[in-house]
PDB file of N, CA and C in Angstrom:
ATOM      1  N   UNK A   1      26.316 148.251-117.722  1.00  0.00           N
ATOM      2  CA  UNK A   1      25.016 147.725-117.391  1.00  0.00           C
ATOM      3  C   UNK A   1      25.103 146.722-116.239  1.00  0.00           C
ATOM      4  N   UNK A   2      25.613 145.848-116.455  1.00  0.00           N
ATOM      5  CA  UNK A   2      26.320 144.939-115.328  1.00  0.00           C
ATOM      6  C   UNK A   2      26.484 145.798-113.422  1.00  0.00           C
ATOM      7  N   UNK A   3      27.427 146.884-113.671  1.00  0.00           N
ATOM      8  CA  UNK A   3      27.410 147.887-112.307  1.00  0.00           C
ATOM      9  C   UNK A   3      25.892 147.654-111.805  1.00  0.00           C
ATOM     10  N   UNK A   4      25.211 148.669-113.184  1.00  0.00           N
ATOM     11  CA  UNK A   4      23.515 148.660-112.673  1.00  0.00           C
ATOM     12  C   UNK A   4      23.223 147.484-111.596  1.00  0.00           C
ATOM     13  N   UNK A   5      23.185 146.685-112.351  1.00  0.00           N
ATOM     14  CA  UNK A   5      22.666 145.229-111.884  1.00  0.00           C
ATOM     15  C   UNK A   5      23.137 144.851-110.656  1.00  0.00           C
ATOM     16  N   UNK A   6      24.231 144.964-110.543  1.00  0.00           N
ATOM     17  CA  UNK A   6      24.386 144.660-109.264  1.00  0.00           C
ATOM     18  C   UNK A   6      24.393 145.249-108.269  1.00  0.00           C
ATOM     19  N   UNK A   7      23.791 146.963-108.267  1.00  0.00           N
ATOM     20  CA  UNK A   7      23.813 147.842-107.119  1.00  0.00           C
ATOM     21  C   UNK A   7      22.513 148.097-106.551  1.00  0.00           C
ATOM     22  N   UNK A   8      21.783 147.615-107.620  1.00  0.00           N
ATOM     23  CA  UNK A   8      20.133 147.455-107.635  1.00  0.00           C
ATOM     24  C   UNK A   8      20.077 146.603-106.431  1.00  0.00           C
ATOM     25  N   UNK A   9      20.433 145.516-105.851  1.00  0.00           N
ATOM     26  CA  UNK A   9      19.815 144.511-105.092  1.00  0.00           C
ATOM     27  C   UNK A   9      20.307 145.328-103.660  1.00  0.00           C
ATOM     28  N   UNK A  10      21.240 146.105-103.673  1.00  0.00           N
ATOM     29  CA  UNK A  10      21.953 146.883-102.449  1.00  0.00           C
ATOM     30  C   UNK A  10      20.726 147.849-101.842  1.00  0.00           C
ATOM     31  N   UNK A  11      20.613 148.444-103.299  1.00  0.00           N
ATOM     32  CA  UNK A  11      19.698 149.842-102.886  1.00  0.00           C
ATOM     33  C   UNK A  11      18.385 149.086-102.273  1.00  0.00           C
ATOM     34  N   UNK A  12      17.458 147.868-102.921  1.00  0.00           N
ATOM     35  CA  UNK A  12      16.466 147.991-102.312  1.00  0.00           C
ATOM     36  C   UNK A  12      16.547 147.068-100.999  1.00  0.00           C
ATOM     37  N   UNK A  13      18.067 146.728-100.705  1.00  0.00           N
ATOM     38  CA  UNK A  13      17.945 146.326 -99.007  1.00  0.00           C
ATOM     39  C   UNK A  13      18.263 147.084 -98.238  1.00  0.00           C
ATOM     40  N   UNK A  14      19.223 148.604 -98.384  1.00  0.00           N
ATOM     41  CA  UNK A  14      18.537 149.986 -97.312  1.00  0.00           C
ATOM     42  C   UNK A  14      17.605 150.612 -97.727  1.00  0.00           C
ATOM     43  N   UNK A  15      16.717 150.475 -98.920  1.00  0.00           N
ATOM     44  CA  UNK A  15      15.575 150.663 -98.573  1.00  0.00           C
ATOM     45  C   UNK A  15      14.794 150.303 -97.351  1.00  0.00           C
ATOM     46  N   UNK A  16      14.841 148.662 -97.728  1.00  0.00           N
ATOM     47  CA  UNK A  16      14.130 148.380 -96.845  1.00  0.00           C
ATOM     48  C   UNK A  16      14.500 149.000 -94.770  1.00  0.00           C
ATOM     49  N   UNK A  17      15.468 149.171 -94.816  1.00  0.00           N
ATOM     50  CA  UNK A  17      15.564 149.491 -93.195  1.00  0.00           C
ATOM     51  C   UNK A  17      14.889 150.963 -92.830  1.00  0.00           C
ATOM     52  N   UNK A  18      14.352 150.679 -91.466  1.00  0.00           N
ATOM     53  CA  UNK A  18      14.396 152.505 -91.132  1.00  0.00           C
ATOM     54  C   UNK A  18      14.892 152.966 -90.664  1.00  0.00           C
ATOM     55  N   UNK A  19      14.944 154.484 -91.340  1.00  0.00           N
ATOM     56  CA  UNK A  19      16.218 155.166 -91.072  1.00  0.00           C
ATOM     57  C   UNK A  19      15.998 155.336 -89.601  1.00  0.00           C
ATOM     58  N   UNK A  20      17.498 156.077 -88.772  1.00  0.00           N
ATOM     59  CA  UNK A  20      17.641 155.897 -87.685  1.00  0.00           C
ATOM     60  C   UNK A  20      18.100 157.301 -87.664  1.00  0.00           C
ATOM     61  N   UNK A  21      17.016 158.736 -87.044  1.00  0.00           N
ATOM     62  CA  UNK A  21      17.242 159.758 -86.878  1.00  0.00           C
ATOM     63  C   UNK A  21      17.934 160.197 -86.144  1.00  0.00           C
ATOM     64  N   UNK A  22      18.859 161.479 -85.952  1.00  0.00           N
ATOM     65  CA  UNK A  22      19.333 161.588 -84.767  1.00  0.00           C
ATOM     66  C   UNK A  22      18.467 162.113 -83.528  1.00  0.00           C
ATOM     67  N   UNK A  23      17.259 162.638 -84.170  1.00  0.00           N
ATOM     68  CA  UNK A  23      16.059 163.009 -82.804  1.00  0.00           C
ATOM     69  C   UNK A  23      16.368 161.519 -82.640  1.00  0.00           C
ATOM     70  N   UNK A  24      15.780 160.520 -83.035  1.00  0.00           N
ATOM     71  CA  UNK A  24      15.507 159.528 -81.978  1.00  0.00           C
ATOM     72  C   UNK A  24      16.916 158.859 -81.177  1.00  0.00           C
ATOM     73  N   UNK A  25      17.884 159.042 -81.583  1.00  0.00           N
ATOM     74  CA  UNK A  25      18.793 158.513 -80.940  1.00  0.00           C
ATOM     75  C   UNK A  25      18.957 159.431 -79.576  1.00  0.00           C
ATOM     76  N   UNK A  26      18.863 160.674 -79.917  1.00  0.00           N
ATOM     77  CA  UNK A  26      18.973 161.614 -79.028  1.00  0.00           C
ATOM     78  C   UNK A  26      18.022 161.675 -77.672  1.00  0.00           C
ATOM     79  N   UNK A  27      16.412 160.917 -78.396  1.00  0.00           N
ATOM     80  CA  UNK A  27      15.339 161.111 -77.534  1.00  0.00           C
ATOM     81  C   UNK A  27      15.605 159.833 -76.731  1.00  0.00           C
ATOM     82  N   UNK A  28      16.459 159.181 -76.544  1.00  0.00           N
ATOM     83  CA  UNK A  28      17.062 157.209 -76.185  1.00  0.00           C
ATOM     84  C   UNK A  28      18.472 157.583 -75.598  1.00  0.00           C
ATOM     85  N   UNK A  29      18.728 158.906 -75.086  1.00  0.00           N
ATOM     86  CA  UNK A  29      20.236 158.813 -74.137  1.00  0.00           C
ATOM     87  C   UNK A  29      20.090 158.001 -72.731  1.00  0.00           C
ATOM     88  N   UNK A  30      19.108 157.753 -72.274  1.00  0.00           N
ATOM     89  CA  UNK A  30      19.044 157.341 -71.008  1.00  0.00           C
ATOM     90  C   UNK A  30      18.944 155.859 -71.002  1.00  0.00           C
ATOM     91  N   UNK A  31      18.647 155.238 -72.392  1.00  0.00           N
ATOM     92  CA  UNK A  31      18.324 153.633 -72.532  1.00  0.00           C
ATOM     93  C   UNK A  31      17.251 153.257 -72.338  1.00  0.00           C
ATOM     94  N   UNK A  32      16.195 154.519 -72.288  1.00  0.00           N
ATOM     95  CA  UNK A  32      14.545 153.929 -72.291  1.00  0.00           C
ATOM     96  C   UNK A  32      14.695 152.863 -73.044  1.00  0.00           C
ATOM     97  N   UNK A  33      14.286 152.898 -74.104  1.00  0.00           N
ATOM     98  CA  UNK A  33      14.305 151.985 -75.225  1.00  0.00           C
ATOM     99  C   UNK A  33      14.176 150.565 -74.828  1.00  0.00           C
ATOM    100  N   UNK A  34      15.629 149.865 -74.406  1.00  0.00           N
ATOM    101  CA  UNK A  34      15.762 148.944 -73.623  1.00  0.00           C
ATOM    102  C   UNK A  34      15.034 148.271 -72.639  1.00  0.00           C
ATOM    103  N   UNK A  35      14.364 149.354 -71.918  1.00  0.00           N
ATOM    104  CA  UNK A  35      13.920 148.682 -70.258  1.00  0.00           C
ATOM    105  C   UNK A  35      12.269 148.948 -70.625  1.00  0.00           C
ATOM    106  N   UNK A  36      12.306 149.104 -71.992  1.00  0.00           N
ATOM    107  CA  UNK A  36      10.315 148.862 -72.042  1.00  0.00           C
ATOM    108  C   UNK A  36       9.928 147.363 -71.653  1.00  0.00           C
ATOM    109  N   UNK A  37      10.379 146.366 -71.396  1.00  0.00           N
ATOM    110  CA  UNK A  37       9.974 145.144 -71.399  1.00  0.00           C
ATOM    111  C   UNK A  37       9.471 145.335 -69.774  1.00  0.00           C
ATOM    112  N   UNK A  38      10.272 146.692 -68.700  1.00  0.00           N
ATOM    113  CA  UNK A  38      10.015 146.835 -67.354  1.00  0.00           C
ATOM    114  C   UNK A  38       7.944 146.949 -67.085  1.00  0.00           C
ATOM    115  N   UNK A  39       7.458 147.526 -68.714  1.00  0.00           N
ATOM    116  CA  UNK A  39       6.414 148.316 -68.535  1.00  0.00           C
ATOM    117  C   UNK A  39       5.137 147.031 -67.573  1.00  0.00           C
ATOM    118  N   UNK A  40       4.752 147.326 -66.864  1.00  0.00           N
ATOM    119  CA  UNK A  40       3.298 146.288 -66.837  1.00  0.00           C
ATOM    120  C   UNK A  40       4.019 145.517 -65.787  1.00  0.00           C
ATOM    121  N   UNK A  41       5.043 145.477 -65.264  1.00  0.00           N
ATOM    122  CA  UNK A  41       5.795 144.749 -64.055  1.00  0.00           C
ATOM    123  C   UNK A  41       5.586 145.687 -62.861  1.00  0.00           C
ATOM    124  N   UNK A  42       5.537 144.835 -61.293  1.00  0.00           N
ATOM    125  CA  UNK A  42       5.545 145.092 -60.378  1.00  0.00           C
ATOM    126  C   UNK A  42       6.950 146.399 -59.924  1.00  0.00           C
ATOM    127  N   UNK A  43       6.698 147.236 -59.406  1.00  0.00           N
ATOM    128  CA  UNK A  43       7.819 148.112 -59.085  1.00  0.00           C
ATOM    129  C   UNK A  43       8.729 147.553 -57.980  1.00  0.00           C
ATOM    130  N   UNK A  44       7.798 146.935 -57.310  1.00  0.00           N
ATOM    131  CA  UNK A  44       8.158 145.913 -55.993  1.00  0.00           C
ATOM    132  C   UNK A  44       9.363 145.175 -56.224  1.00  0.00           C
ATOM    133  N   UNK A  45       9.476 144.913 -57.627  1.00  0.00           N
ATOM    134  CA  UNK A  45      10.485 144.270 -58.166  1.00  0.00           C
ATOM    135  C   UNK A  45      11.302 144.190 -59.021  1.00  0.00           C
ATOM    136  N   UNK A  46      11.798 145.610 -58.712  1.00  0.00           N
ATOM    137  CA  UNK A  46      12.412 146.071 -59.267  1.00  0.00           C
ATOM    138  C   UNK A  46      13.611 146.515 -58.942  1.00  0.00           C
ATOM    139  N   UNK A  47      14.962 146.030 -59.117  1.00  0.00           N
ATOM    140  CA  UNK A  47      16.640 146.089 -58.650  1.00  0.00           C
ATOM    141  C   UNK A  47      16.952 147.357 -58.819  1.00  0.00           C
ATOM    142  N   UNK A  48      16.724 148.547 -57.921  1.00  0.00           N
ATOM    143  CA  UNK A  48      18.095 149.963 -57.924  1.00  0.00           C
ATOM    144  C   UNK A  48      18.715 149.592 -58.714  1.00  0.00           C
ATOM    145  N   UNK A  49      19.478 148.985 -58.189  1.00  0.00           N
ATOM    146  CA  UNK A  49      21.398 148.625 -58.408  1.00  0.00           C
ATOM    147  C   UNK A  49      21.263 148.450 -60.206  1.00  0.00           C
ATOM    148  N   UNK A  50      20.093 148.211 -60.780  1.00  0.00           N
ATOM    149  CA  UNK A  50      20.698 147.453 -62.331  1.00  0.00           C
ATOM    150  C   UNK A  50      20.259 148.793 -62.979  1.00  0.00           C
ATOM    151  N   UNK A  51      19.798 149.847 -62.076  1.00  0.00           N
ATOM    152  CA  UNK A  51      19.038 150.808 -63.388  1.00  0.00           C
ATOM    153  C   UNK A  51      20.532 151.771 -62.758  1.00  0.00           C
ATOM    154  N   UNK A  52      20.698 152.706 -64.387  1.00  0.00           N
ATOM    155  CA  UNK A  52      21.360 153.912 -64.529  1.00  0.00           C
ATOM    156  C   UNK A  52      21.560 154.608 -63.550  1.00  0.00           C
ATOM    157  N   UNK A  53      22.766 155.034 -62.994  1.00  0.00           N
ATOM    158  CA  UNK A  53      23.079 156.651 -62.125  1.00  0.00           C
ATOM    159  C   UNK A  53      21.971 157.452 -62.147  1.00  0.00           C
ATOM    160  N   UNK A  54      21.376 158.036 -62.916  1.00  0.00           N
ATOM    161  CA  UNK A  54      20.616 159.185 -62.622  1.00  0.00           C
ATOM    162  C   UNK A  54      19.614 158.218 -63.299  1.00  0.00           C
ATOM    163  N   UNK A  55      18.633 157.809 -62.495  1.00  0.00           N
ATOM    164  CA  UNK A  55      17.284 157.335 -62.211  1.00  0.00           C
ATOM    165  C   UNK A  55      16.333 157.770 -61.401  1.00  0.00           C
ATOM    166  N   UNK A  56      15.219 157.791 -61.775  1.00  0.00           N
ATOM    167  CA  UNK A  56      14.459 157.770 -60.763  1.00  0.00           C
ATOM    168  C   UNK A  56      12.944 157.265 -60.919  1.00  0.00           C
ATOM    169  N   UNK A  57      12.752 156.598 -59.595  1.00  0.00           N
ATOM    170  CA  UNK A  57      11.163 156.135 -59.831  1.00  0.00           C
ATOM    171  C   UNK A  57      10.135 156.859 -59.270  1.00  0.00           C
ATOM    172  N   UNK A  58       9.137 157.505 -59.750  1.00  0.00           N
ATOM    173  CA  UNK A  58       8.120 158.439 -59.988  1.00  0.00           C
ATOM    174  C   UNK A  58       6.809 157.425 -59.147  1.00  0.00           C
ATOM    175  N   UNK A  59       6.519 157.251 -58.451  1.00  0.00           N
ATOM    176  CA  UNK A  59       5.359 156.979 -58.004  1.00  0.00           C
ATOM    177  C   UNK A  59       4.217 157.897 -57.448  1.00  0.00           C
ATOM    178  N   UNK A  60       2.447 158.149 -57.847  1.00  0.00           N
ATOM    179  CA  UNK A  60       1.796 158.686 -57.329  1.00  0.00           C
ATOM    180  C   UNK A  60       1.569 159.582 -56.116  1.00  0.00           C
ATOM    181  N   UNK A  61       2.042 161.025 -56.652  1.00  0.00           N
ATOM    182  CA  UNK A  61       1.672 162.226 -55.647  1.00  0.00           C
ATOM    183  C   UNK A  61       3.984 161.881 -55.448  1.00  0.00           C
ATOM    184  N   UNK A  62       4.327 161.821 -55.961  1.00  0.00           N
ATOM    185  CA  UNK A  62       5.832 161.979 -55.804  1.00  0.00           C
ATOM    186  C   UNK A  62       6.236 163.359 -56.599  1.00  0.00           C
ATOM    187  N   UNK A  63       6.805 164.134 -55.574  1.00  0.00           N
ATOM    188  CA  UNK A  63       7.019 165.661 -56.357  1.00  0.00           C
ATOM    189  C   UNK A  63       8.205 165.093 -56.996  1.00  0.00           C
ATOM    190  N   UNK A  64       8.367 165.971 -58.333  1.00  0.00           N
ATOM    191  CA  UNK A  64       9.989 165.792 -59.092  1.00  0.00           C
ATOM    192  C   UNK A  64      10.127 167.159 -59.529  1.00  0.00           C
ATOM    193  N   UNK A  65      11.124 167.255 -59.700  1.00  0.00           N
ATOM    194  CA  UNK A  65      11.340 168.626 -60.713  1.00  0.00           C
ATOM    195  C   UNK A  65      11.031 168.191 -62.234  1.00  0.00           C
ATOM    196  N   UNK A  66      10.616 169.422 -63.046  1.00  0.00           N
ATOM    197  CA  UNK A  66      10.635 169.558 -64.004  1.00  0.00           C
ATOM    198  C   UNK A  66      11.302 169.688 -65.285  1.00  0.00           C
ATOM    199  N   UNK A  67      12.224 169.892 -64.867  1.00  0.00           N
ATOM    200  CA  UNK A  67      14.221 170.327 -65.575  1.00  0.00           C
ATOM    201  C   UNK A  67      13.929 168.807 -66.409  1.00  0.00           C
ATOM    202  N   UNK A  68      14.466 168.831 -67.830  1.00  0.00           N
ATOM    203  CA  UNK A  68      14.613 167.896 -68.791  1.00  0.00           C
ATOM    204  C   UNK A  68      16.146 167.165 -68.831  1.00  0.00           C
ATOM    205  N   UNK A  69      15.931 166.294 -68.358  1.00  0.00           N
ATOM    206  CA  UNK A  69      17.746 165.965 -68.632  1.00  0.00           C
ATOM    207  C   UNK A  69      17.535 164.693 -69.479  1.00  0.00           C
ATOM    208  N   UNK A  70      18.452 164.577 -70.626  1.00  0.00           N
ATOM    209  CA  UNK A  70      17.899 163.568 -71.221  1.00  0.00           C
ATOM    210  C   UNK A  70      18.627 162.244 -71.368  1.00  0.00           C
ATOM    211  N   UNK A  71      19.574 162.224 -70.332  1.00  0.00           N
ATOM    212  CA  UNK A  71      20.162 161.050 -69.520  1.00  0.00           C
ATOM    213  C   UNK A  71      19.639 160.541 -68.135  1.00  0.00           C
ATOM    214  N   UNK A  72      18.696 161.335 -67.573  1.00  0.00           N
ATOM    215  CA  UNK A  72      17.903 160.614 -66.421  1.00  0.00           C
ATOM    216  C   UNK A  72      16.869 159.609 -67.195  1.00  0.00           C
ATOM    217  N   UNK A  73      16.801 158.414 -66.675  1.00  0.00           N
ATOM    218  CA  UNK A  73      15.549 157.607 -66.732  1.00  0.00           C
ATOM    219  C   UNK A  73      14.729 157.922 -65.787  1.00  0.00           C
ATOM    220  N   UNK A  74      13.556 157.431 -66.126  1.00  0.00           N
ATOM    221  CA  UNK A  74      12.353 157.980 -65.414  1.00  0.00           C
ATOM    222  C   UNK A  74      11.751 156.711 -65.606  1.00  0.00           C
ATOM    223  N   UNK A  75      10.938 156.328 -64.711  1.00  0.00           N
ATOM    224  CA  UNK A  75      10.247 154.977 -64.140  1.00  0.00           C
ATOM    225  C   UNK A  75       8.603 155.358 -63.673  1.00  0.00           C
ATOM    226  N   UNK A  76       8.009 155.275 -64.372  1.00  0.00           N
ATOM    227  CA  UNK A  76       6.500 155.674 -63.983  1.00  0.00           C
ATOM    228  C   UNK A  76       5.737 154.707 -63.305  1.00  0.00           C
ATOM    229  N   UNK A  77       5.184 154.674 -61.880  1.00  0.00           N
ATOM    230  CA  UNK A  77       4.961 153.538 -61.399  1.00  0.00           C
ATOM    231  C   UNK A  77       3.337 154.257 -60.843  1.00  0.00           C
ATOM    232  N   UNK A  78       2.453 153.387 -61.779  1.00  0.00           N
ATOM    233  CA  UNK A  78       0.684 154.082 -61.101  1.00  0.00           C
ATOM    234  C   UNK A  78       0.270 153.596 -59.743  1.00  0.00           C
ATOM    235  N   UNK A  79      -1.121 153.795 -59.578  1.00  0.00           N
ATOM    236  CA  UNK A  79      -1.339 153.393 -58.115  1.00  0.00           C
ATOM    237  C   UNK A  79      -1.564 151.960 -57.940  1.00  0.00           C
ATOM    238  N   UNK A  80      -1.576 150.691 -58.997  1.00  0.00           N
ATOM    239  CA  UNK A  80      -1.345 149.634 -58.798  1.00  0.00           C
ATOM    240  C   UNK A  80      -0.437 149.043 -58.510  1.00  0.00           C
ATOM    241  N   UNK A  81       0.830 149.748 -58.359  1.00  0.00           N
ATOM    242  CA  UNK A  81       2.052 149.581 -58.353  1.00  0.00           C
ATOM    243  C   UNK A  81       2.955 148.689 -59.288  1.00  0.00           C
ATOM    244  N   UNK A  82       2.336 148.836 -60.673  1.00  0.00           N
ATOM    245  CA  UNK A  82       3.061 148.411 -61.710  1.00  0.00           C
ATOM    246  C   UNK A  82       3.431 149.841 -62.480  1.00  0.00           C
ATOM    247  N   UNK A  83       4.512 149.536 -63.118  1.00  0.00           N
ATOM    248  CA  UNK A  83       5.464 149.910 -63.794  1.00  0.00           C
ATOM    249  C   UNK A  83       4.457 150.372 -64.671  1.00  0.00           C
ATOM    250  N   UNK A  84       4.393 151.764 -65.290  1.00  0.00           N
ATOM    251  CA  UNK A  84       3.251 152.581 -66.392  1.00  0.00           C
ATOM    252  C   UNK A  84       4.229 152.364 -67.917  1.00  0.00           C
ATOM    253  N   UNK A  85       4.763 153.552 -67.370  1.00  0.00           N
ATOM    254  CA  UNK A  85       5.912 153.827 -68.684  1.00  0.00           C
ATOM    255  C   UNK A  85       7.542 153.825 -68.143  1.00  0.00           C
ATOM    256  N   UNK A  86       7.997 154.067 -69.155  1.00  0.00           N
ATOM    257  CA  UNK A  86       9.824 154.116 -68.801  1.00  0.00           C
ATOM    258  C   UNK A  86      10.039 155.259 -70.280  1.00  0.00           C
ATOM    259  N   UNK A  87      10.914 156.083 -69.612  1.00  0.00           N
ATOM    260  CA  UNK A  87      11.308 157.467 -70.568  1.00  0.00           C
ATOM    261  C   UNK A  87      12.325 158.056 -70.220  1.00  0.00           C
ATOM    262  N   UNK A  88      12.499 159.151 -70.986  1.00  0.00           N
ATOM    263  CA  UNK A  88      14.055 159.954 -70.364  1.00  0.00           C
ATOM    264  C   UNK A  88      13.270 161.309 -70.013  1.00  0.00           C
ATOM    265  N   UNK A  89      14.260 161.880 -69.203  1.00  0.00           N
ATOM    266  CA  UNK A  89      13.824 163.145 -68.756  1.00  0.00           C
ATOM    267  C   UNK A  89      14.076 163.613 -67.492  1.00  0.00           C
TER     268      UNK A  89
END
């Protein structure tokens, strides 16, 4: 009875966490995740040099290919020239 008791307080603290799928780890190879704090910021000011090898910033009427790679970051920059979204692809 004792075991019980003490495995009880375990179970309901990974309860409490959420789980961590491998879609989502998978859909986060590029480190979106991270650089959401970029969202709503000037593009103007924004350092090349600190973002990932295969980057790129997407600004209005900018052709890209379509091909999914899910280690490119992608930098969505609207016609205000702030930063929209940040994603992989």
């Amino acid at each position: 009875m004792k075991k019980i008791i003490a495995i009880f307080p375990l179970a309901l603290l990974t309860a409490c966490q959420a789980p961590v799928s491998l879609e989502d780890t998978a859909q986060d190879q590029c480190g979106a995740g991270s650089r959401q704090h970029l969202v709503g910021t000037q593009a103007s000011n924004l350092d090349p040099s600190a973002l990932p090898e295969f980057s790129r910033v997407i600004a209005p009427g900018t052709m890209v290919t379509r091909d999914y790679r899910p280690m490119r970051l992608n930098i969505y920059v609207g016609n205000s020239g702030q930063i929209e979204r940040v994603d992989c692809g």
